[in-house]
PDB file of N, CA and C in Angstrom:
ATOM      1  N   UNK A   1      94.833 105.641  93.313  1.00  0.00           N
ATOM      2  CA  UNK A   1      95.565 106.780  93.856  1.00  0.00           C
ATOM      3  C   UNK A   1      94.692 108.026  93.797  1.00  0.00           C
ATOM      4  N   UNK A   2      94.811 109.117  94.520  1.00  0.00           N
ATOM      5  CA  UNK A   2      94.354 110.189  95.023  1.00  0.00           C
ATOM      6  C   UNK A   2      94.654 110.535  93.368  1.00  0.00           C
ATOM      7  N   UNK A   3      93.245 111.738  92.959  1.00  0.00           N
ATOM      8  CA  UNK A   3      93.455 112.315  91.456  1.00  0.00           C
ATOM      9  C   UNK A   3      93.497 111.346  90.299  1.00  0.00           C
ATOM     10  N   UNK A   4      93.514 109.976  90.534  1.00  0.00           N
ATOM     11  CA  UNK A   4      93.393 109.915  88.975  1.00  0.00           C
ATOM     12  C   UNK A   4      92.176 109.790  88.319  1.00  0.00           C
ATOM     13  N   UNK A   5      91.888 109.823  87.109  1.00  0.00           N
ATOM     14  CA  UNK A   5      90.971 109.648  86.498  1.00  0.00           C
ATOM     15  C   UNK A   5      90.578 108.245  85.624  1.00  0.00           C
ATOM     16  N   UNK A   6      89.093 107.621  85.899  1.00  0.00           N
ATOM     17  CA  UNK A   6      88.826 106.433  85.278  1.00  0.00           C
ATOM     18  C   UNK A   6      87.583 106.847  84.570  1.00  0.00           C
ATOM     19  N   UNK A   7      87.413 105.583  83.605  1.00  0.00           N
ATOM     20  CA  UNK A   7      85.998 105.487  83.296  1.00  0.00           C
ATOM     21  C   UNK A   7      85.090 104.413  83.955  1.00  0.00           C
ATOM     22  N   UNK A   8      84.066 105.269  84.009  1.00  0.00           N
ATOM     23  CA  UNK A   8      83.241 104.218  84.708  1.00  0.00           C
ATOM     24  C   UNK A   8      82.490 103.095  84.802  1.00  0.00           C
ATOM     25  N   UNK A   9      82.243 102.298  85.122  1.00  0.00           N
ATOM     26  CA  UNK A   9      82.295 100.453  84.390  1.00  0.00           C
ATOM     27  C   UNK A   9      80.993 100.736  84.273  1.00  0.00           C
ATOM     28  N   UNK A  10      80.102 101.533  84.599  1.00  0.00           N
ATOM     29  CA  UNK A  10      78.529 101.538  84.384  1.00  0.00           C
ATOM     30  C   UNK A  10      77.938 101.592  82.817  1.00  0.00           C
ATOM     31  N   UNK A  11      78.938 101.606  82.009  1.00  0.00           N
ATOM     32  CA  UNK A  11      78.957 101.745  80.374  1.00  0.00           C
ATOM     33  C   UNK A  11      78.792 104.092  80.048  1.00  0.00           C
ATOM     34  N   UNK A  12      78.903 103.686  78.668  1.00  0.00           N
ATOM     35  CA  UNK A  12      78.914 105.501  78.333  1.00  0.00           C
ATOM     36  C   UNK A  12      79.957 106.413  78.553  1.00  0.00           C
ATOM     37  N   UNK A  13      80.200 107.662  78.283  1.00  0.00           N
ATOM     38  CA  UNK A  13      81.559 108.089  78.000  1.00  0.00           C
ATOM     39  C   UNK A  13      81.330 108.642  79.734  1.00  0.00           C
ATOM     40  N   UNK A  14      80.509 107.825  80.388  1.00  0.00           N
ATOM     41  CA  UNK A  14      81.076 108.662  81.696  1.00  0.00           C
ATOM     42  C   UNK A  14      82.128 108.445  82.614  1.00  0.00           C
ATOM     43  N   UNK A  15      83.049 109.357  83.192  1.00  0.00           N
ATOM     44  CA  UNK A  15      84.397 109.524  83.936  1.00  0.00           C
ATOM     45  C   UNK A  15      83.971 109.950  85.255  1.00  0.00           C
ATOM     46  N   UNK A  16      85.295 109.144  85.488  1.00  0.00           N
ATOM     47  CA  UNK A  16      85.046 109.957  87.640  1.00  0.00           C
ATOM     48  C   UNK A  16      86.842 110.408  87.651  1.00  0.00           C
ATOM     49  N   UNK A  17      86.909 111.211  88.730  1.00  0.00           N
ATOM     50  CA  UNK A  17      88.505 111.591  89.568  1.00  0.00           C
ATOM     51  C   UNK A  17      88.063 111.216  91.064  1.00  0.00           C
ATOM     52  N   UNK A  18      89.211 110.334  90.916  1.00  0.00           N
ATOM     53  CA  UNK A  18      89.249 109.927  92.458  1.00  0.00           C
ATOM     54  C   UNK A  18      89.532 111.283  93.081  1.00  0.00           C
ATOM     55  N   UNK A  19      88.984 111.330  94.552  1.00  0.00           N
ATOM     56  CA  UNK A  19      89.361 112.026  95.454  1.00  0.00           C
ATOM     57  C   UNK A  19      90.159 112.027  96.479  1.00  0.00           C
ATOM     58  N   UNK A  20      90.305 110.617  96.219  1.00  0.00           N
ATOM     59  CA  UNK A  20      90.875 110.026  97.536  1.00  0.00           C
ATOM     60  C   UNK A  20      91.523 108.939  97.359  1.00  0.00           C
ATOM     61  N   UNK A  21      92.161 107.757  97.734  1.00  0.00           N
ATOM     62  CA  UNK A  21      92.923 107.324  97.674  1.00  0.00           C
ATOM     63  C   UNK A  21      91.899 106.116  97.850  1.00  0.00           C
ATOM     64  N   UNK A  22      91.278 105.090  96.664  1.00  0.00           N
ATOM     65  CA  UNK A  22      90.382 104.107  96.857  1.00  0.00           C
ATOM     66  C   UNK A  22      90.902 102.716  96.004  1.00  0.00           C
ATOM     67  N   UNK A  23      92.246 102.789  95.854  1.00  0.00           N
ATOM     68  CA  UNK A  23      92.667 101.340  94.708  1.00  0.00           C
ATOM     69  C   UNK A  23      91.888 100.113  95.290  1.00  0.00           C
ATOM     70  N   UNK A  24      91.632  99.944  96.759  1.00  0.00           N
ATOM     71  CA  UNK A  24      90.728  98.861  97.494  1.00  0.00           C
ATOM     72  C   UNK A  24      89.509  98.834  96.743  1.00  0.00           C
ATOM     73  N   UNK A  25      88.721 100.025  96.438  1.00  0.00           N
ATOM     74  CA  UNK A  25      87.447  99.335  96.029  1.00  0.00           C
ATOM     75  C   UNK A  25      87.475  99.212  94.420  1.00  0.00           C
ATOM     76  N   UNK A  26      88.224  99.988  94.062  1.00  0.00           N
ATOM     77  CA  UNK A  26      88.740  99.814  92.401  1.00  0.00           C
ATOM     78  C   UNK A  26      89.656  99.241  91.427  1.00  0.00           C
ATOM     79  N   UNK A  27      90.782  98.691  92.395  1.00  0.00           N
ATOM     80  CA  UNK A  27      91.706  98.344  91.706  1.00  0.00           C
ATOM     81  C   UNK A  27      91.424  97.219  91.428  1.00  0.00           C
ATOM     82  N   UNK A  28      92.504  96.679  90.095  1.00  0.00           N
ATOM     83  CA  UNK A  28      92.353  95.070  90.014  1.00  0.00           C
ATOM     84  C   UNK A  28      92.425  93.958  90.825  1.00  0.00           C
ATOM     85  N   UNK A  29      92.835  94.389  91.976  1.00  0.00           N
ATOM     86  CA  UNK A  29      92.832  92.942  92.896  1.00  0.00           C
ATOM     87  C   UNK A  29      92.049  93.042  93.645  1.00  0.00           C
ATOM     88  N   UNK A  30      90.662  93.901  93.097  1.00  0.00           N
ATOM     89  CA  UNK A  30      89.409  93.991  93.889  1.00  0.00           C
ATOM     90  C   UNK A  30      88.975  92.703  93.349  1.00  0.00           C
ATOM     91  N   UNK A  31      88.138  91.848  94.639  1.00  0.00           N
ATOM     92  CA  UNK A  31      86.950  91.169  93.977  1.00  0.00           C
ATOM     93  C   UNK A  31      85.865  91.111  94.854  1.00  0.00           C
ATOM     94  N   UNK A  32      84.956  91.057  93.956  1.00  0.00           N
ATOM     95  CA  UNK A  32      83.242  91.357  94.693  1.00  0.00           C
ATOM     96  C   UNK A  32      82.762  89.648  95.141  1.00  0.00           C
ATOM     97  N   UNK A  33      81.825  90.004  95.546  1.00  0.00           N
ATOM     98  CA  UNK A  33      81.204  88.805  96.721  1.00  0.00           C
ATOM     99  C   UNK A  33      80.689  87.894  96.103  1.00  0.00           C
ATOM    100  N   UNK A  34      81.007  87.397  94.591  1.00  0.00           N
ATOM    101  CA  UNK A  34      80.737  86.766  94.131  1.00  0.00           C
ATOM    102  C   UNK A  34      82.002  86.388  93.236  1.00  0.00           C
ATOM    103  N   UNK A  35      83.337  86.371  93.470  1.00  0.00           N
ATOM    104  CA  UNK A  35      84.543  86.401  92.927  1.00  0.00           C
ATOM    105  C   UNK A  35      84.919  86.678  92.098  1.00  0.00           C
ATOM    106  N   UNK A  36      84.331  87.996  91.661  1.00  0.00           N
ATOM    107  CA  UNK A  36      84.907  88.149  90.076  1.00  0.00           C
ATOM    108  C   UNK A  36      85.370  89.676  90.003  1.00  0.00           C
ATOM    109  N   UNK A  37      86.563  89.445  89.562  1.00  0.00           N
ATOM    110  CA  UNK A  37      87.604  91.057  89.782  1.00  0.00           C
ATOM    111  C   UNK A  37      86.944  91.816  89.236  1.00  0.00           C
ATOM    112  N   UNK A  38      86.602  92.915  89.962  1.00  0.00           N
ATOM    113  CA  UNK A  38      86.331  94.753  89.579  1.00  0.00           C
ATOM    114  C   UNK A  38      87.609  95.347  89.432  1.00  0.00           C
ATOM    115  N   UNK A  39      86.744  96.224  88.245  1.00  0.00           N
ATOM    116  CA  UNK A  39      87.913  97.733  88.442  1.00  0.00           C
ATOM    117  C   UNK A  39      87.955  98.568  87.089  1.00  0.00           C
ATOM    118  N   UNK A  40      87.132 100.089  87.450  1.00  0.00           N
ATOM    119  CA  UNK A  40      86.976 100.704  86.487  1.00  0.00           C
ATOM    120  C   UNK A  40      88.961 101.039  85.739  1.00  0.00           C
ATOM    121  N   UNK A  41      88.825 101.048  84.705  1.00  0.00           N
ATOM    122  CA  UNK A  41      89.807 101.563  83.652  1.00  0.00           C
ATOM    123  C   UNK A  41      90.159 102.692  83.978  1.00  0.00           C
ATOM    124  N   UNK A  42      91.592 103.041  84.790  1.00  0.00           N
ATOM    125  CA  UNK A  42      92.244 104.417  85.266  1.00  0.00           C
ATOM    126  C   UNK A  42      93.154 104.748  83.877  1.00  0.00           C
ATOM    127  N   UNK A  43      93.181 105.899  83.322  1.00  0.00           N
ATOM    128  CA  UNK A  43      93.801 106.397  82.347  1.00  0.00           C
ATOM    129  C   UNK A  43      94.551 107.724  82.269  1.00  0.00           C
ATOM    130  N   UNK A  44      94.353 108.382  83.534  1.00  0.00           N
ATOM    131  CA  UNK A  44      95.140 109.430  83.547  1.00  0.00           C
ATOM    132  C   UNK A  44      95.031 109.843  84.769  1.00  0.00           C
ATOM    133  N   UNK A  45      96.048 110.936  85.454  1.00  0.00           N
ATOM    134  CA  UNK A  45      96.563 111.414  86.734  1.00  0.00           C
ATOM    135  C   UNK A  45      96.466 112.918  86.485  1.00  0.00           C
ATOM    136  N   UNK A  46      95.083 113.820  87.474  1.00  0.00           N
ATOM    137  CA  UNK A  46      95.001 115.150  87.915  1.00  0.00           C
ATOM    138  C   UNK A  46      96.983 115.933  88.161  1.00  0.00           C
ATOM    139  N   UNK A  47      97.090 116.535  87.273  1.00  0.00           N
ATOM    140  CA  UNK A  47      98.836 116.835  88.098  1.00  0.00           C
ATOM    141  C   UNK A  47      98.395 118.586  88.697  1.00  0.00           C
ATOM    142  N   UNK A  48      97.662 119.047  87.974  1.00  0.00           N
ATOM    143  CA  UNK A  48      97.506 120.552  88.402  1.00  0.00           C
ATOM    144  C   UNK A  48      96.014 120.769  87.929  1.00  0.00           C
ATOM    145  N   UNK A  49      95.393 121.789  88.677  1.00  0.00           N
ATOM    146  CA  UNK A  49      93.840 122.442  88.283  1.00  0.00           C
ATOM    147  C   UNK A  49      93.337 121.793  89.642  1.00  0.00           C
ATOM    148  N   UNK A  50      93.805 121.528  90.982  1.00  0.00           N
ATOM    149  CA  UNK A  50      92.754 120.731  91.877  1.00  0.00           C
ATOM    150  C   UNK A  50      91.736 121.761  92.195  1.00  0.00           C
ATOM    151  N   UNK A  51      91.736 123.022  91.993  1.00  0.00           N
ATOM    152  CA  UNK A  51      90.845 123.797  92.400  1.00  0.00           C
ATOM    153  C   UNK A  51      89.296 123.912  91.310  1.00  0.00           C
ATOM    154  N   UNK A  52      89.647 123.781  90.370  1.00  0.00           N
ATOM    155  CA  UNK A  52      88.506 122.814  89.438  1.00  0.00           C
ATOM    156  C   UNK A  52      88.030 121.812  90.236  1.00  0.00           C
ATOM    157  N   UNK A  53      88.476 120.674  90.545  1.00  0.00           N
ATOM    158  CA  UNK A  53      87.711 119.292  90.963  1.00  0.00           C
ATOM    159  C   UNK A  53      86.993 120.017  92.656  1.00  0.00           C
ATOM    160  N   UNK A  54      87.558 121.194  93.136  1.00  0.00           N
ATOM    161  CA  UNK A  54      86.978 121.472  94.060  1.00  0.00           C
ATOM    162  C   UNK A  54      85.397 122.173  93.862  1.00  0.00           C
ATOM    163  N   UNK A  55      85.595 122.782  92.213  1.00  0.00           N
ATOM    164  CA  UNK A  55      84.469 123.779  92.066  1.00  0.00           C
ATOM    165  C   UNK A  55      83.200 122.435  91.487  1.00  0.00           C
ATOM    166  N   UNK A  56      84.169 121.072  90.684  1.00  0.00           N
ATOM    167  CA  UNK A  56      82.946 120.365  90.339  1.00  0.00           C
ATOM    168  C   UNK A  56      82.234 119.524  91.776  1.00  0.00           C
ATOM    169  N   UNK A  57      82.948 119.276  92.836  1.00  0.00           N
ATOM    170  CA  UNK A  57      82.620 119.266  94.420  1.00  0.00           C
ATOM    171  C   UNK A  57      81.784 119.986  94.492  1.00  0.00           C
ATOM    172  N   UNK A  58      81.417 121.195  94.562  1.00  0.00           N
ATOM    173  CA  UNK A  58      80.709 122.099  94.696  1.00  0.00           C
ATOM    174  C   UNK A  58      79.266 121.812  93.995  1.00  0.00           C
ATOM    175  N   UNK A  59      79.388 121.410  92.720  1.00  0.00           N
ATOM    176  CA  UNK A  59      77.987 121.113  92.386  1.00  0.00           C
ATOM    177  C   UNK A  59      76.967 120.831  92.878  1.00  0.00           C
ATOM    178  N   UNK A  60      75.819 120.722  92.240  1.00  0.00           N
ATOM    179  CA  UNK A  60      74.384 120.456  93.391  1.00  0.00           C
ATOM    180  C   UNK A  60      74.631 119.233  92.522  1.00  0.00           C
ATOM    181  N   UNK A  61      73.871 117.949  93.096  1.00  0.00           N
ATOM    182  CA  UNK A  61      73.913 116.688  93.193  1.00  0.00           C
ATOM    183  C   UNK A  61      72.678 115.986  93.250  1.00  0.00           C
ATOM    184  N   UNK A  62      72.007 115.230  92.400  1.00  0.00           N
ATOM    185  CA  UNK A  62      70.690 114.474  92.561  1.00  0.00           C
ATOM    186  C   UNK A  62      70.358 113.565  93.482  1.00  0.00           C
ATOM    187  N   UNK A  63      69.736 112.569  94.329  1.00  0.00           N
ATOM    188  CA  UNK A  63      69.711 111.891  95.094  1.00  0.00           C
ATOM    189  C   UNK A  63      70.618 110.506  94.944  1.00  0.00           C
ATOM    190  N   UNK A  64      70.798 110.381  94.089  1.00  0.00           N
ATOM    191  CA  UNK A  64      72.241 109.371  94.107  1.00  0.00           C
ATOM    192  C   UNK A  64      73.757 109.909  93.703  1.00  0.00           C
ATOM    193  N   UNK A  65      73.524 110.836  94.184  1.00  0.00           N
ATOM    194  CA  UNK A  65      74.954 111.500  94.687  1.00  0.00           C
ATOM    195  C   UNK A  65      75.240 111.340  93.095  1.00  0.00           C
ATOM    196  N   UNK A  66      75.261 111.541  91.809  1.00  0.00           N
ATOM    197  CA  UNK A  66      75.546 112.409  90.799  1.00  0.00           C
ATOM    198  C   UNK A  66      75.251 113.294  89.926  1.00  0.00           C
ATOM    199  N   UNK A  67      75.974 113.569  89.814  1.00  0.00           N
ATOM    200  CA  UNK A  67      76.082 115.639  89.384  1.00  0.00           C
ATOM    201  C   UNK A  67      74.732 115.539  88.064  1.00  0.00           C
ATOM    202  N   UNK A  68      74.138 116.772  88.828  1.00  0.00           N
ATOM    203  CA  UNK A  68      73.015 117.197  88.145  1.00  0.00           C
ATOM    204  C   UNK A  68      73.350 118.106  86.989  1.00  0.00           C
ATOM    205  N   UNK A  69      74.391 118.374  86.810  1.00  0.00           N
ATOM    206  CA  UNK A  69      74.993 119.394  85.903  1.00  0.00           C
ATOM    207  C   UNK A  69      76.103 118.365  84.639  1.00  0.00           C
ATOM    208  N   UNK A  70      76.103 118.251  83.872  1.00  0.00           N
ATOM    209  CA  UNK A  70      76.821 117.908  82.744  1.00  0.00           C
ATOM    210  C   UNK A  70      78.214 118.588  82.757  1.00  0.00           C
ATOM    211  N   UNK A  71      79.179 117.807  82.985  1.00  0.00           N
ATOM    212  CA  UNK A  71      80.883 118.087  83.499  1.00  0.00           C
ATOM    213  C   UNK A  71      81.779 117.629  82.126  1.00  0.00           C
ATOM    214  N   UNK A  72      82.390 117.610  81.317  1.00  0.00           N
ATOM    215  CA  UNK A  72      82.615 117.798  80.470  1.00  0.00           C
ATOM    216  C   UNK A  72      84.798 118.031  80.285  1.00  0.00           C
ATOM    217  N   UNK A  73      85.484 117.194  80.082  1.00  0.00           N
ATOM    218  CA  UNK A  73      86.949 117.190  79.726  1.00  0.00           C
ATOM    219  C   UNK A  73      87.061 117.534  78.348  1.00  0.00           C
ATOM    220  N   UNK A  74      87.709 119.160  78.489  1.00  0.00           N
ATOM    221  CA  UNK A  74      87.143 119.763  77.378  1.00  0.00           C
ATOM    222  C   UNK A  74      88.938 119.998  76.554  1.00  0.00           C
ATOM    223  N   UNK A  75      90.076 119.727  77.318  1.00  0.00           N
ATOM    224  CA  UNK A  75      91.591 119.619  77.212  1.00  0.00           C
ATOM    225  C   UNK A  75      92.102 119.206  77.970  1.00  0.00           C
ATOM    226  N   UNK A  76      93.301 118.614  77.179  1.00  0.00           N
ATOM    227  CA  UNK A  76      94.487 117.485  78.411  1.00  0.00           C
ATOM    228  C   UNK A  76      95.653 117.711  77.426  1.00  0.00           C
ATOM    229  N   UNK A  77      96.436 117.644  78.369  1.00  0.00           N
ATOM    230  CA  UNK A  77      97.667 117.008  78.047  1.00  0.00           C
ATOM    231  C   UNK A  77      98.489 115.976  78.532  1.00  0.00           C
ATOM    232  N   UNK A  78      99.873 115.640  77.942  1.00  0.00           N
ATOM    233  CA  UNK A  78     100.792 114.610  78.363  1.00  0.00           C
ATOM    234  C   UNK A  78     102.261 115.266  79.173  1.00  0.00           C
ATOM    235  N   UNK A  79     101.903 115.243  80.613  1.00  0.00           N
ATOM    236  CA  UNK A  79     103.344 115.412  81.236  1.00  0.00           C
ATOM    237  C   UNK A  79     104.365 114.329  80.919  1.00  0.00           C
ATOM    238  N   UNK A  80     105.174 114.446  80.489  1.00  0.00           N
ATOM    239  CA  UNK A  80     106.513 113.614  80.513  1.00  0.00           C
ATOM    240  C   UNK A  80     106.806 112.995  82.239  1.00  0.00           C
ATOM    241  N   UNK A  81     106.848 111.852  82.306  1.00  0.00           N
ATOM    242  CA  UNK A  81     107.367 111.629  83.511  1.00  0.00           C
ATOM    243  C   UNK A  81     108.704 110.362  83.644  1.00  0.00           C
ATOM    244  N   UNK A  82     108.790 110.310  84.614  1.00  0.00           N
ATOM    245  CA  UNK A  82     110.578 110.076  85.036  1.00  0.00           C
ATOM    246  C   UNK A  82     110.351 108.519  85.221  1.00  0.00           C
ATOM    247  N   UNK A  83     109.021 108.219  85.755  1.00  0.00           N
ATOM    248  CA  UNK A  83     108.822 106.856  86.691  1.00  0.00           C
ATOM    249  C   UNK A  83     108.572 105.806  85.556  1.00  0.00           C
ATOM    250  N   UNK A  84     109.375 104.591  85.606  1.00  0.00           N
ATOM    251  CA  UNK A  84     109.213 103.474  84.955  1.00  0.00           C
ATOM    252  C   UNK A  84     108.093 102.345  84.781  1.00  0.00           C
TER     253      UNK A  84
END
């Protein structure tokens, strides 16, 4: 789903936020061309601050498209939600 946040299967405390709506290439009922299910570990949902993920967008970027700058989840919290 659009906004949530995973870690990334590449090992290390590194995290991504979806931008977009990609459960196809991430979710569990992904499988790669050699049959074996992908799918980084989603653990939490962007609810407010999108204008942050716009400013880390903004970053300058190394030739494989990640951030040359050290990004950092520095507070969170737990919304209460309704959905079962």
């Amino acid at each position: 789903a659009k906004y949530t946040v995973g870690f990334s299967s590449t090992g290390g405390p590194l995290f991504y936020i979806n931008i977009q709506d990609n459960i196809e290439a991430h979710g569990p009922r992904h499988i790669d061309n050699e049959g074996d299910v992908e799918g980084d570990p989603v653990f939490a949902e962007v609810v407010e601050g999108f204008e942050v993920i716009q400013r880390i967008l903004a970053l300058p970027r190394n030739e494989d498209d990640s951030l040359n700058t050290r990004v950092q989840i520095v507070d969170t919290y737990v919304v209460e939600s309704d959905a079962k």
